[in-house]
Protein backbone atom coordinates (compact mmCIF):
# COMPACT_ATOMS: atom_id res chain seq x y z
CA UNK A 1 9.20 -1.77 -13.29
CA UNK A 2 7.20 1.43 -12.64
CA UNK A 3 8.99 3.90 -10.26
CA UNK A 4 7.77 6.02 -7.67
CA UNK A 5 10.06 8.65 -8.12
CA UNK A 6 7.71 12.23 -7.90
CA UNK A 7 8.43 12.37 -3.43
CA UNK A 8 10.02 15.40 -2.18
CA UNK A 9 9.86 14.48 1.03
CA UNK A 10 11.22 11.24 1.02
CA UNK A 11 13.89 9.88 -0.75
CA UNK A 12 16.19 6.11 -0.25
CA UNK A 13 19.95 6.91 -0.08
CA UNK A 14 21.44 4.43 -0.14
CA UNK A 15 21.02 0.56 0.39
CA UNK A 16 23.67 -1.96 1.06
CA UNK A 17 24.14 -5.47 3.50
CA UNK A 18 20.76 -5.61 4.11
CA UNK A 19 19.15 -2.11 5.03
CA UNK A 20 18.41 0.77 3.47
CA UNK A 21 19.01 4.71 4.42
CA UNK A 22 16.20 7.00 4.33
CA UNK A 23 14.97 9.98 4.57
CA UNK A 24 11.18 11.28 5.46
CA UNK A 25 11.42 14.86 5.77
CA UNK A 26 13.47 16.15 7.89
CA UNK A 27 14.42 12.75 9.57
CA UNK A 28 16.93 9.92 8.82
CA UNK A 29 15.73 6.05 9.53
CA UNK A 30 18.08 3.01 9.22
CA UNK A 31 15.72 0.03 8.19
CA UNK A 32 15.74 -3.80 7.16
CA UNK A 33 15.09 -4.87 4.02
CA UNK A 34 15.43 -8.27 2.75
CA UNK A 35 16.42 -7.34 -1.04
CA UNK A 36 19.38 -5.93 -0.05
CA UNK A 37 21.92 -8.45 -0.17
CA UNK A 38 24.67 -6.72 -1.57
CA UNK A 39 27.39 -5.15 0.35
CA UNK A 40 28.24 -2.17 -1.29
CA UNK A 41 30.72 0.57 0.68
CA UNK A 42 28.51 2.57 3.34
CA UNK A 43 29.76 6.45 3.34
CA UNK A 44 29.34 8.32 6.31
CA UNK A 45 26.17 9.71 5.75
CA UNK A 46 25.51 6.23 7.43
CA UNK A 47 26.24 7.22 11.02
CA UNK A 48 24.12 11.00 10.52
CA UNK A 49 21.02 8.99 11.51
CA UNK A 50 17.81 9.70 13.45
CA UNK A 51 17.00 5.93 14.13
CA UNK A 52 17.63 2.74 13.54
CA UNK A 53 15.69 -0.46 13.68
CA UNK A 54 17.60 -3.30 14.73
CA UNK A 55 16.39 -6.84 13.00
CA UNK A 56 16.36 -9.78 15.96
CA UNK A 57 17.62 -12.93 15.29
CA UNK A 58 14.47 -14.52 17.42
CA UNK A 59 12.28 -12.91 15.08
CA UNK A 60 11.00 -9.18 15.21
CA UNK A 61 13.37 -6.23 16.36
CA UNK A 62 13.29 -2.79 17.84
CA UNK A 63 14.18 0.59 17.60
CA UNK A 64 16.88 2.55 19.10
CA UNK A 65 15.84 6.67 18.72
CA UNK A 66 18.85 9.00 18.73
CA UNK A 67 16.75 12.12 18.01
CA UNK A 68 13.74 11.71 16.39
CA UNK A 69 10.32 12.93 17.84
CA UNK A 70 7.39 10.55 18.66
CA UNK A 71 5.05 11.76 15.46
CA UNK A 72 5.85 13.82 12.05
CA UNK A 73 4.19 14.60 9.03
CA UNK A 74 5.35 14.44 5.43
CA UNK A 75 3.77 14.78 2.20
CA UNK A 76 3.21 13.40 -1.31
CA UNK A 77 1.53 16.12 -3.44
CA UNK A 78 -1.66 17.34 -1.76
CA UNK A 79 -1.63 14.29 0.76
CA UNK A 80 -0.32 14.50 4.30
CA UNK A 81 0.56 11.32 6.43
CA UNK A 82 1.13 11.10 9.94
CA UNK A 83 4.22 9.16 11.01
CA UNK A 84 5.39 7.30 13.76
CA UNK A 85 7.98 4.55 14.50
CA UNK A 86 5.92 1.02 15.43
CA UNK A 87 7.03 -2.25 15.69
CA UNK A 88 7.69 -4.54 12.69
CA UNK A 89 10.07 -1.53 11.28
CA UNK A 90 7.09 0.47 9.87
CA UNK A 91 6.59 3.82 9.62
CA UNK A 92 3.06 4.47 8.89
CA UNK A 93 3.26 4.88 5.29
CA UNK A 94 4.82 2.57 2.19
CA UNK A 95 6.19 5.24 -0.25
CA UNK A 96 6.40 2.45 -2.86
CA UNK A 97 2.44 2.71 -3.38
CA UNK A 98 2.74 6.12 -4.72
CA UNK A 99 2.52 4.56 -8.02
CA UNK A 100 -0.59 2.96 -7.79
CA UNK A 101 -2.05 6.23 -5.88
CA UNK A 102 -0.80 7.81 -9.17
CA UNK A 103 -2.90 4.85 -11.46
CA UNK A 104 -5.68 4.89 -9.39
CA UNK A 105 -6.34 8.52 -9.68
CA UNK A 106 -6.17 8.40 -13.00
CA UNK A 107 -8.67 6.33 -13.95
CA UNK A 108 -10.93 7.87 -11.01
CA UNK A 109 -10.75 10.85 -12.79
CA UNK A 110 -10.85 9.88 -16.38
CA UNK A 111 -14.06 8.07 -15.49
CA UNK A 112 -16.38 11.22 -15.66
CA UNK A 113 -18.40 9.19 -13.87
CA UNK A 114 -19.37 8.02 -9.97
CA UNK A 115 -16.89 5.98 -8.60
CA UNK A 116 -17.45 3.57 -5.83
CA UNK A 117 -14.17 2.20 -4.40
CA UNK A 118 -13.37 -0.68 -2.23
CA UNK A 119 -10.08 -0.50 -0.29
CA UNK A 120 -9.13 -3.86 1.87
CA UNK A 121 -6.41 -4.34 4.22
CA UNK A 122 -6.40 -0.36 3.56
CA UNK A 123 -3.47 0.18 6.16
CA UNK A 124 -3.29 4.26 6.80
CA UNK A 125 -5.19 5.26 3.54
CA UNK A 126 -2.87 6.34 1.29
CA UNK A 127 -4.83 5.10 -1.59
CA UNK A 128 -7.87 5.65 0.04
CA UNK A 129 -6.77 9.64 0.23
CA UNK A 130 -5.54 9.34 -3.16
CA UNK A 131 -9.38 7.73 -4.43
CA UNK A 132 -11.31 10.56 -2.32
CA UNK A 133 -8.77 13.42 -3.33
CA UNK A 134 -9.56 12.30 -7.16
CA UNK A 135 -13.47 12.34 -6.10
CA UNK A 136 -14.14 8.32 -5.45
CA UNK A 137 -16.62 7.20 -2.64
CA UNK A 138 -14.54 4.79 -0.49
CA UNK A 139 -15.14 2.39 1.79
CA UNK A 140 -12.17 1.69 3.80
CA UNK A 141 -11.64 -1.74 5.89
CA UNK A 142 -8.72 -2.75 7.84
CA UNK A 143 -9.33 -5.41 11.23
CA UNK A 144 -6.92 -3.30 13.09
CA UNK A 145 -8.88 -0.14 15.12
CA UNK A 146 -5.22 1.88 15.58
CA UNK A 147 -4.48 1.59 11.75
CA UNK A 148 -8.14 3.10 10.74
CA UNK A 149 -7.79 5.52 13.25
CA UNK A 150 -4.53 6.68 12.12
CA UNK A 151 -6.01 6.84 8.16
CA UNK A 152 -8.19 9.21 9.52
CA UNK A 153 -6.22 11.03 11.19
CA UNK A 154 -4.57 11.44 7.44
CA UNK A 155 -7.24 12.62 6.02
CA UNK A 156 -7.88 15.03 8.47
CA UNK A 157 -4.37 16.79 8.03
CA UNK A 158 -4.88 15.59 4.17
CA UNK A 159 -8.01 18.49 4.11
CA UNK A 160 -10.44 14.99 3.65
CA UNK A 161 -12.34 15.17 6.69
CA UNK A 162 -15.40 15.88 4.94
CA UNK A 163 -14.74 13.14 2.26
CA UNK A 164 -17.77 10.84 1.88
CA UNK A 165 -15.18 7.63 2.76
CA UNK A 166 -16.29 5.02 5.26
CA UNK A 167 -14.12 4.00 8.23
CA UNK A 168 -14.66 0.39 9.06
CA UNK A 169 -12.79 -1.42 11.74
CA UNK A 170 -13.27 -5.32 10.06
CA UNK A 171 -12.09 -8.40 8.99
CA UNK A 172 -11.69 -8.04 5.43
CA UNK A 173 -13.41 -11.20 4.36
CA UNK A 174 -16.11 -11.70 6.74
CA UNK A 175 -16.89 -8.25 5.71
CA UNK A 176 -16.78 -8.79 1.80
CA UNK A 177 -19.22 -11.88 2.79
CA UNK A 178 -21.76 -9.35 4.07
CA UNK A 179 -21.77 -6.96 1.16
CA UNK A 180 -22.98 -9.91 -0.84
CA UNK A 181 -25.83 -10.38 1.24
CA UNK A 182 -26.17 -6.80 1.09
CA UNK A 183 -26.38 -6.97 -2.38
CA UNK A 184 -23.96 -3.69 -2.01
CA UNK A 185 -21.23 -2.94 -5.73
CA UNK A 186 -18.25 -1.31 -5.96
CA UNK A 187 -16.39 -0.14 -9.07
CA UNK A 188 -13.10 -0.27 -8.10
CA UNK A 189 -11.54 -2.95 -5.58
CA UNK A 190 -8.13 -2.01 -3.74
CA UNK A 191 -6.14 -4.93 -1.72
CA UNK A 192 -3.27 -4.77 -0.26
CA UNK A 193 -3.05 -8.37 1.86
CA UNK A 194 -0.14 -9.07 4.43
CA UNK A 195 1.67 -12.27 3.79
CA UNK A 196 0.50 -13.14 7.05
CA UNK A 197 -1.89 -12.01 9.37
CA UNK A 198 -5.28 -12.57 12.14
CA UNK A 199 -7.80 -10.42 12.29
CA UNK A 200 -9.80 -8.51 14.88
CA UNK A 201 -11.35 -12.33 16.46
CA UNK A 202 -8.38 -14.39 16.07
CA UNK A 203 -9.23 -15.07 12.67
CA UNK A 204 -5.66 -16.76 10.70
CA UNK A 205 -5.00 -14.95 7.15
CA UNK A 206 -2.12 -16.54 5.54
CA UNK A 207 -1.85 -14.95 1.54
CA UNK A 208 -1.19 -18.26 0.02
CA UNK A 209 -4.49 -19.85 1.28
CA UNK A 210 -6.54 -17.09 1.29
CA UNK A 211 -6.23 -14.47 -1.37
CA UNK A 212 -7.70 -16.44 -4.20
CA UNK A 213 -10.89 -17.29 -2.49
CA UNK A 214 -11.45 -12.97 -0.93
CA UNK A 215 -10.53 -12.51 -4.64
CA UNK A 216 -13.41 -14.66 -6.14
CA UNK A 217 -15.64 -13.59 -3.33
CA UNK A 218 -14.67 -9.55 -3.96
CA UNK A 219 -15.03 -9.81 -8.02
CA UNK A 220 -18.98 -10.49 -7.20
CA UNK A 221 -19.31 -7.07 -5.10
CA UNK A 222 -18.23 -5.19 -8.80
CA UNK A 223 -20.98 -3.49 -10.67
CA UNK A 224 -22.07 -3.71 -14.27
CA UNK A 225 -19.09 -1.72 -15.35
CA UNK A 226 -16.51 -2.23 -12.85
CA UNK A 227 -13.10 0.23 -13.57
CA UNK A 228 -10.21 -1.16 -12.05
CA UNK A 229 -8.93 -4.16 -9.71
CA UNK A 230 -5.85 -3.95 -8.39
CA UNK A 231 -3.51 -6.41 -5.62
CA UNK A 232 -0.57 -5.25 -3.97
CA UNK A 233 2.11 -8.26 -2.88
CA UNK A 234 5.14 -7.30 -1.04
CA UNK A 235 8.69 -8.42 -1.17
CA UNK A 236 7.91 -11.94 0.13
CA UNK A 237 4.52 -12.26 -1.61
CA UNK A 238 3.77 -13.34 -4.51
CA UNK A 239 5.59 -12.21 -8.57
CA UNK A 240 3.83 -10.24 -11.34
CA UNK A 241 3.06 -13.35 -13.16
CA UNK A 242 0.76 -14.85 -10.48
CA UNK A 243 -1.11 -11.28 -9.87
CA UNK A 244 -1.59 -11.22 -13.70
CA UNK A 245 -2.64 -14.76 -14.10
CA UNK A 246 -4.23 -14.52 -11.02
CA UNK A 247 -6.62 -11.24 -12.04
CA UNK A 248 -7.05 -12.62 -15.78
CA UNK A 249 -8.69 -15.57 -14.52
CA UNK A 250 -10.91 -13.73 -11.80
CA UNK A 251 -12.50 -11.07 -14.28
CA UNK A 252 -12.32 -12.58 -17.65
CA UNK A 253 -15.96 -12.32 -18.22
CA UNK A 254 -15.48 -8.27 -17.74
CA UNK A 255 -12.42 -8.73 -20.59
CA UNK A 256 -10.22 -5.35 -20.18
CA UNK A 257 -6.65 -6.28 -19.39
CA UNK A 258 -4.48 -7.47 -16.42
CA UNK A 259 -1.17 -6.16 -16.53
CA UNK A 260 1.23 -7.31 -13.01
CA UNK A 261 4.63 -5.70 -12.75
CA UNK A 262 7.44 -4.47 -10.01
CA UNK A 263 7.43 -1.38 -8.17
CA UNK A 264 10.41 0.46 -6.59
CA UNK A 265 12.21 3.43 -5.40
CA UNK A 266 14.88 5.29 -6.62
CA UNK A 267 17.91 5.27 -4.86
CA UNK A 268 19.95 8.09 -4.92
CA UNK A 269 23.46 7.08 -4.07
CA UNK A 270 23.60 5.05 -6.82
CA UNK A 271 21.20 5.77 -8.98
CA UNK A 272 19.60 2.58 -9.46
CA UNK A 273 15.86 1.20 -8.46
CA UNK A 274 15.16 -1.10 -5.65
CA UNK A 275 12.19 -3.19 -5.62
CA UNK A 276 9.60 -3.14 -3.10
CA UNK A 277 7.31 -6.02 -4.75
CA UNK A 278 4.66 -6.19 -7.14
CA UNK A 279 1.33 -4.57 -8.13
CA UNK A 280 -1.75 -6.42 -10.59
CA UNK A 281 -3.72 -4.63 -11.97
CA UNK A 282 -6.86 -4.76 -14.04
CA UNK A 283 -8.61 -2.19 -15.55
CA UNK A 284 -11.52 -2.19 -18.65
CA UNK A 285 -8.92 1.17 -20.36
CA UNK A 286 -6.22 -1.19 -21.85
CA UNK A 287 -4.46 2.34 -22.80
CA UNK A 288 -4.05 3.44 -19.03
CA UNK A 289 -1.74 0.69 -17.65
């Protein structure tokens, strides 16, 4: 498992009967997560909260705000991300992905060369700061206009304003299926698909039917000497071994490696990880992963 554990402004902790305590900055959330299903004792940092999102039985849930403003900021490193309470628990950022910002930077930088990056279902940027902070071109696509608006509004406070990214307001496959008629390449493909999800004219995107054919569709978009692929799958997605199996198959003829393995966070309580789903990854350095 590969551990984002370099935050200083957020931290998990503690987890226990299915939610987890956190903190962004200078705020305390109370939030869902299915992983948890042990019920360790709660101490009474518990009840020092800032909010808490309260899980539905019908499906859904809301918040209930006991002092915590509308917006904040926090940051990882050099990056700065808006945040805001919205349905479906979120926050605005996963602090999970930190790890693959890490990667992805990396080899962005180790490339000493041009880097042309493709980020889909690209959320509020966070890898799309970290591919522009390391020097990528990116093209970011998400269908939803509030979720592209608030990535730029992280790169703004990020110092990335001028960053040659594009800001595309899309449906990520109809949009892949242009770029092939374009005859447009990338070098580097980001995705980080929702287990479910419609796009910006109804469209239906469910991962289990859909991700292998964007895949196969996305690995013809990569140029002669593509760097790096990588999926993101969440808690209810799918395991490392289908991401690896899954990447192996879709770039064999580029050979590198895929390598597909668990991320998590730190928890501080009790000093153990919990997971937050898995990351594949291919890349043509078999040393970097």
């Amino acid at each position: 498992m590969r551990i984002a554990d370099q935050w200083t402004e957020y931290e998990v902790y503690d987890c226990s009967d299915g939610e987890k305590l956190e903190r962004f900055g200078d705020y305390v959330l109370r939030r869902p997560d299915p992983q948890v299903i042990w019920r360790t004792p709660r101490g009474r940092e518990w009840e020092k909260v800032n909010a808490v999102y309260h899980r539905s039985s019908k499906g859904g849930g809301e918040w209930e705000f006991i002092d915590l403003p509308d917006e904040w900021s926090i940051c990882y490193k050099a990056l700065t991300f808006r945040l805001k309470p919205f349905r479906f628990k979120h926050t605005g950022v996963f602090p999970e992905q930190a790890v693959n910002w890490e990667l992805a930077s990396s080899l962005i930088r180790e490339a000493h060369r041009p880097v042309k990056v493709l980020n889909l279902f690209a959320y509020t940027g966070g890898a799309t700061l970290a591919c522009a902070a390391a020097g990528a071109k990116v093209t970011h696509v998400d269908a939803a206009k509030g979720m592209v608006a608030w990535a730029k509004e992280n790169a703004e406070v990020s110092g990335l304003k001028e960053a040659p990214v594009r800001w595309l307001v899309d449906d990520c496959a109809r949009f892949v299926a242009r770029e092939l008629r374009r005859g447009n390449t990338y070098d580097a493909v980001i995705m980080d698909p929702p287990s479910y999800g419609r796009g910006p004219k109804g469209e239906i995107w469910k991962l289990e039917d859909c991700l292998y054919p964007l895949v196969m569709d996305t690995v013809k978009l990569l140029s002669d000497e593509p760097l790096f692929f990588l999926i993101n799958s969440y808690t209810t997605g799918l395991n490392p071994g289908v991401l690896t199996y899954l990447l192996s198959h879709a770039l064999k003829r580029y050979g590198g490696e895929a390598v597909s393995d668990e991320i998590g966070l730190p928890v501080k309580r009790s000093g153990l990880v919990l997971p937050c789903g898995s990351s594949g990854w291919w890349t043509n350095k078999r040393d970097m992963i």
